[in-house]
C-alpha atoms as a PDB file:
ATOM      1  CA  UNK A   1      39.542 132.849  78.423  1.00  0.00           C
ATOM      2  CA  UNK A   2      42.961 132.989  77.974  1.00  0.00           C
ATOM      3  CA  UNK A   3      45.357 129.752  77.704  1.00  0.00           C
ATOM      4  CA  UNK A   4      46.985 130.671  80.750  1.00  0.00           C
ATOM      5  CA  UNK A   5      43.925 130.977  82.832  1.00  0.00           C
ATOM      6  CA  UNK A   6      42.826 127.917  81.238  1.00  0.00           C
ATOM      7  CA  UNK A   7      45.662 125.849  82.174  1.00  0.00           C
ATOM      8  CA  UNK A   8      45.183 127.223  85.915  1.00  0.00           C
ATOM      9  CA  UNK A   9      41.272 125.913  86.259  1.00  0.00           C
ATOM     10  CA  UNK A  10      42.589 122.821  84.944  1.00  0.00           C
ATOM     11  CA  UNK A  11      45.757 122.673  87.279  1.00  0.00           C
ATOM     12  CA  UNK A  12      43.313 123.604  90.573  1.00  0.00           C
ATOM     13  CA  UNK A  13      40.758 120.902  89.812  1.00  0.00           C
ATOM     14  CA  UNK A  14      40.530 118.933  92.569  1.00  0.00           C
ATOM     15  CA  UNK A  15      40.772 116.060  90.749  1.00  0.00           C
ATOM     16  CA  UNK A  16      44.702 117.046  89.308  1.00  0.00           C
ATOM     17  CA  UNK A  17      45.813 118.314  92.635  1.00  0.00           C
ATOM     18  CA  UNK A  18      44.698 114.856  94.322  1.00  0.00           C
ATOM     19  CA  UNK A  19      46.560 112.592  91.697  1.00  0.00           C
ATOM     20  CA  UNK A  20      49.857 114.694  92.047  1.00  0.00           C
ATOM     21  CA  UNK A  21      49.578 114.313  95.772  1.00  0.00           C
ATOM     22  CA  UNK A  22      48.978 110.525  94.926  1.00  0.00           C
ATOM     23  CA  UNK A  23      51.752 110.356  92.487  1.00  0.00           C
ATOM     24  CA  UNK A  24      53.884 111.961  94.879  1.00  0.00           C
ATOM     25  CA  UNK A  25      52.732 109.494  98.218  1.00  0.00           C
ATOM     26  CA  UNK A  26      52.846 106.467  95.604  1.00  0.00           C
ATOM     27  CA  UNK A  27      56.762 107.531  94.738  1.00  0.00           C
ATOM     28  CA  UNK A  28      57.930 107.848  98.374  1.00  0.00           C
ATOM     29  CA  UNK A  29      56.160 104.467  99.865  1.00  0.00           C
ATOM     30  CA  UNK A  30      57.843 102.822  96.452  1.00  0.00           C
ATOM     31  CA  UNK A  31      61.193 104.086  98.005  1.00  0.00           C
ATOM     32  CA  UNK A  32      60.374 102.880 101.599  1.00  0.00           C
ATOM     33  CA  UNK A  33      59.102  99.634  99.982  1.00  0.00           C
ATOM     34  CA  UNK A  34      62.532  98.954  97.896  1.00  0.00           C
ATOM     35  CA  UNK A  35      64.909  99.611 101.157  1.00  0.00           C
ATOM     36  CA  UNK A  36      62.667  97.550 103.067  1.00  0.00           C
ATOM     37  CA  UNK A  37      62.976  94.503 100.455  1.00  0.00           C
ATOM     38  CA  UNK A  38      66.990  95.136  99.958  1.00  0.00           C
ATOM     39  CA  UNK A  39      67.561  96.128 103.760  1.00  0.00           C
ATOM     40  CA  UNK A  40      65.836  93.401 104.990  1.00  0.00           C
ATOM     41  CA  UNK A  41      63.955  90.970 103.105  1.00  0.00           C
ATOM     42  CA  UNK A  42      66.126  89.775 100.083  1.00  0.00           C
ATOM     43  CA  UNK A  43      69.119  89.101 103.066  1.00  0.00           C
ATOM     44  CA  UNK A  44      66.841  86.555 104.432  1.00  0.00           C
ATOM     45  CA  UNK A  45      65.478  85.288 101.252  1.00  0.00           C
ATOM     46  CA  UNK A  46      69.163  85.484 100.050  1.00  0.00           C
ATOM     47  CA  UNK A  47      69.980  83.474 103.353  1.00  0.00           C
ATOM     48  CA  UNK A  48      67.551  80.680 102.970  1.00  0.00           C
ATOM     49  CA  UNK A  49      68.861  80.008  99.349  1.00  0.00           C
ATOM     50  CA  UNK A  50      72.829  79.452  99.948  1.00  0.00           C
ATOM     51  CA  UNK A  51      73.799  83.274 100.346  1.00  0.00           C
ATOM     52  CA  UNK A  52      72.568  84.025  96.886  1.00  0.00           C
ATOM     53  CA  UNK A  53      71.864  87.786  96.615  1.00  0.00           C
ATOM     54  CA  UNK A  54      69.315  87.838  93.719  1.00  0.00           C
ATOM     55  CA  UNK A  55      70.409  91.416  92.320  1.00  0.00           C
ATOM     56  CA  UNK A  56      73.367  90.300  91.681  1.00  0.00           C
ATOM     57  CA  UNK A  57      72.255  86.655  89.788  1.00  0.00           C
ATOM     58  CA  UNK A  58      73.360  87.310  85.723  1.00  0.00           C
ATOM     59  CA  UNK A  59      74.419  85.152  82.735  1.00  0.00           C
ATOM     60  CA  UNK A  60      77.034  86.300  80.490  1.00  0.00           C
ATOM     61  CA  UNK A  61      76.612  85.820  76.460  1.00  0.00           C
ATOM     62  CA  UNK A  62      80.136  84.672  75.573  1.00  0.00           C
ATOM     63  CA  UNK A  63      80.338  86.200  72.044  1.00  0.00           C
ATOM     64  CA  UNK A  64      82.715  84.724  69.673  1.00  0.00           C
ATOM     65  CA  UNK A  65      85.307  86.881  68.881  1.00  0.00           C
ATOM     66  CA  UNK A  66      84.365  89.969  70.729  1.00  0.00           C
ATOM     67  CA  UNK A  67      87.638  90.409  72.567  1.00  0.00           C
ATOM     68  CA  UNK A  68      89.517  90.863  69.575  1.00  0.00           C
ATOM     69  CA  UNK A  69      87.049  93.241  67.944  1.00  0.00           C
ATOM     70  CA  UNK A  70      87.251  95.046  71.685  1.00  0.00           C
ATOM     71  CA  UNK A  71      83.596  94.465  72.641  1.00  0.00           C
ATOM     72  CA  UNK A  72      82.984  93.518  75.642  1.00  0.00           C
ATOM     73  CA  UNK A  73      80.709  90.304  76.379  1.00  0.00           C
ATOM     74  CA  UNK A  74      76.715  90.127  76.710  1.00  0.00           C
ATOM     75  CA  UNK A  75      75.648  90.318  80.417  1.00  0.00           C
ATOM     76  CA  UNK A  76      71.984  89.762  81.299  1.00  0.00           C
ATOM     77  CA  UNK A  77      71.111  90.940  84.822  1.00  0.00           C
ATOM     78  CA  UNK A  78      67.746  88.493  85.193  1.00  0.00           C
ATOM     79  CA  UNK A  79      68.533  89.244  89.036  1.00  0.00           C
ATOM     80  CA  UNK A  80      67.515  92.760  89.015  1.00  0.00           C
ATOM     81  CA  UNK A  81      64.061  91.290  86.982  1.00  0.00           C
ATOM     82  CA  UNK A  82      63.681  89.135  89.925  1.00  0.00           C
ATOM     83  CA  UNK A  83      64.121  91.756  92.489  1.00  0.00           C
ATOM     84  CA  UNK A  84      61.907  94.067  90.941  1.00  0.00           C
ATOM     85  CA  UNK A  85      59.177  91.473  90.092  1.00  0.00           C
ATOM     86  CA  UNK A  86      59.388  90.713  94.225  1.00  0.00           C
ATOM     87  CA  UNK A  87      59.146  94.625  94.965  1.00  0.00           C
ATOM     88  CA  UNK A  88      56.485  94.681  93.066  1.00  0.00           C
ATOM     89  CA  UNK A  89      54.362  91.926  94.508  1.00  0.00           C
ATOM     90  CA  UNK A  90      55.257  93.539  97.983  1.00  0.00           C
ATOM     91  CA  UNK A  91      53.917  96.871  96.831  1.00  0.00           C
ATOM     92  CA  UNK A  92      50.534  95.551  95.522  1.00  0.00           C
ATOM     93  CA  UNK A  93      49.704  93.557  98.488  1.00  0.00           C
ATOM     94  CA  UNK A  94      50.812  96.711 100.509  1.00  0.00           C
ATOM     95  CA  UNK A  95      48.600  98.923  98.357  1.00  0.00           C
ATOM     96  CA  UNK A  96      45.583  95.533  98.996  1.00  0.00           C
ATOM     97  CA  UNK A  97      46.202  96.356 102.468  1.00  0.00           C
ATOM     98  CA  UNK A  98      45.625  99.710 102.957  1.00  0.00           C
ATOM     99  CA  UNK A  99      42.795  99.448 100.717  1.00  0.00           C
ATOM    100  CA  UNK A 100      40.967  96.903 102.342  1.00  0.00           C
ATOM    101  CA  UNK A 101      41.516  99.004 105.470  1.00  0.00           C
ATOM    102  CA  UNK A 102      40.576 101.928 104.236  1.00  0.00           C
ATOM    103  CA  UNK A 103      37.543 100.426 102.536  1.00  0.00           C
ATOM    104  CA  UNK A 104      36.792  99.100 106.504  1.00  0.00           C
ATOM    105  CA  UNK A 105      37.701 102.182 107.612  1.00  0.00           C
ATOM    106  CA  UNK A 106      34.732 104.143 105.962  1.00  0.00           C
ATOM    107  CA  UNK A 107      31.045 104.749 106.831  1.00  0.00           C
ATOM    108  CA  UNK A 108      29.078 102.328 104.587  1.00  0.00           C
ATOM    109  CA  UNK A 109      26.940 104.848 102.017  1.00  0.00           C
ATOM    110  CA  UNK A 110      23.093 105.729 103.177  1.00  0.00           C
ATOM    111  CA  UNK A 111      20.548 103.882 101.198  1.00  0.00           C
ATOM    112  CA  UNK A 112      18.731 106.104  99.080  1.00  0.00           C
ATOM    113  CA  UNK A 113      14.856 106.283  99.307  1.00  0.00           C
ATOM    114  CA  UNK A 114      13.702 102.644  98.012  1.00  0.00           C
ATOM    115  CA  UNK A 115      11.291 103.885  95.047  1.00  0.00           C
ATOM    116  CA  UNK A 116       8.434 101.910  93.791  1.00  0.00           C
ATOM    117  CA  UNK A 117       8.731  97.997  93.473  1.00  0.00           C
ATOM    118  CA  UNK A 118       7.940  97.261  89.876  1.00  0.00           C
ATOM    119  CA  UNK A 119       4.788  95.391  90.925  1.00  0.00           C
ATOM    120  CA  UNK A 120       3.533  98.812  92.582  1.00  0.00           C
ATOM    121  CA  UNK A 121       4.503 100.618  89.354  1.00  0.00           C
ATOM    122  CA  UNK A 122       2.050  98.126  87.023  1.00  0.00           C
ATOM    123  CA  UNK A 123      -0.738  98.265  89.787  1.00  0.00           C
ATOM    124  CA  UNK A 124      -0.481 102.301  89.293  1.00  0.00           C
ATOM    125  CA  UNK A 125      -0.352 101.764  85.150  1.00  0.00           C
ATOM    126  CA  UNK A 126      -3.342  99.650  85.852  1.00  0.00           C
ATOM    127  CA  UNK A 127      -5.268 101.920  87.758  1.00  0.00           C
ATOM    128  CA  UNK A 128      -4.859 105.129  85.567  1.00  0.00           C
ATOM    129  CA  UNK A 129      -5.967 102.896  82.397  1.00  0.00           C
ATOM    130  CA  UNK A 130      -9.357 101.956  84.506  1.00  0.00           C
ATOM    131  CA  UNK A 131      -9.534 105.266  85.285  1.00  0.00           C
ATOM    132  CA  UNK A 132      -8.834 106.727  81.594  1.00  0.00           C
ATOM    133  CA  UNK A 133     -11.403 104.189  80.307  1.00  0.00           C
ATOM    134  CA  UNK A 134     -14.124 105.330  82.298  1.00  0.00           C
ATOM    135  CA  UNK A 135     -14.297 108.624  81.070  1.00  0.00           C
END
């Protein structure tokens, strides 16, 4: 087989073709999940602290003697860490969600056939020794 029909079993497994599709579903809701925490959640979250916008929270590192060397200062942007850290937490209980309703959602599994109980399993063991010793 050559490596080019190779690589096209491996690219049609169903298994591949599902986790781009996932990949691809899980990109756009991250994107509907971010505008919907800058659009409208951090504004009220921003709100109910003083009119802080968390994106834009940083602390500057003041270095000594940077402006005369022409370097600028240090700035750490722990806002954008704390917006991401809320997207995130909005995404996984999104992703809990539609889990748990999905998990609702489907037919519960048939029970296979029950086999022996391990009691009826000894009582056979049992009964073929008997037997075996009678001959």
């Amino acid at each position: 087989m050559s490596l080019a029909q190779e690589f096209k079993a491996f690219a049609m497994r169903g298994n591949v073709v599902d986790l781009a599709v996932g990949v691809v579903i899980g990109a756009a809701f991250g994107k509907i999940v971010s505008a919907l925490v800058d659009g409208i959640i951090m504004p009220i979250v921003g709100f109910l602290i003083a009119g802080v916008n968390l994106k834009d929270l940083t602390y500057t590192l003041h270095v000594p003697g940077a402006a005369l060397l022409g370097k600028p200062d240090v700035l750490i942007k722990y806002g954008e860490v704390l917006q991401t850290v809320v997207d995130f937490t909005i995404i996984a209980f999104a992703i809990f969600l539609v889990v748990k309703l999905m998990n609702k959602a489907m037919p519960p599994k048939p029970a296979g056939k029950a086999g022996p109980s391990q009691e009826e399993l000894l009582a056979e063991i049992r009964d073929l020794l008997k037997k075996q010793g009678k001959k």
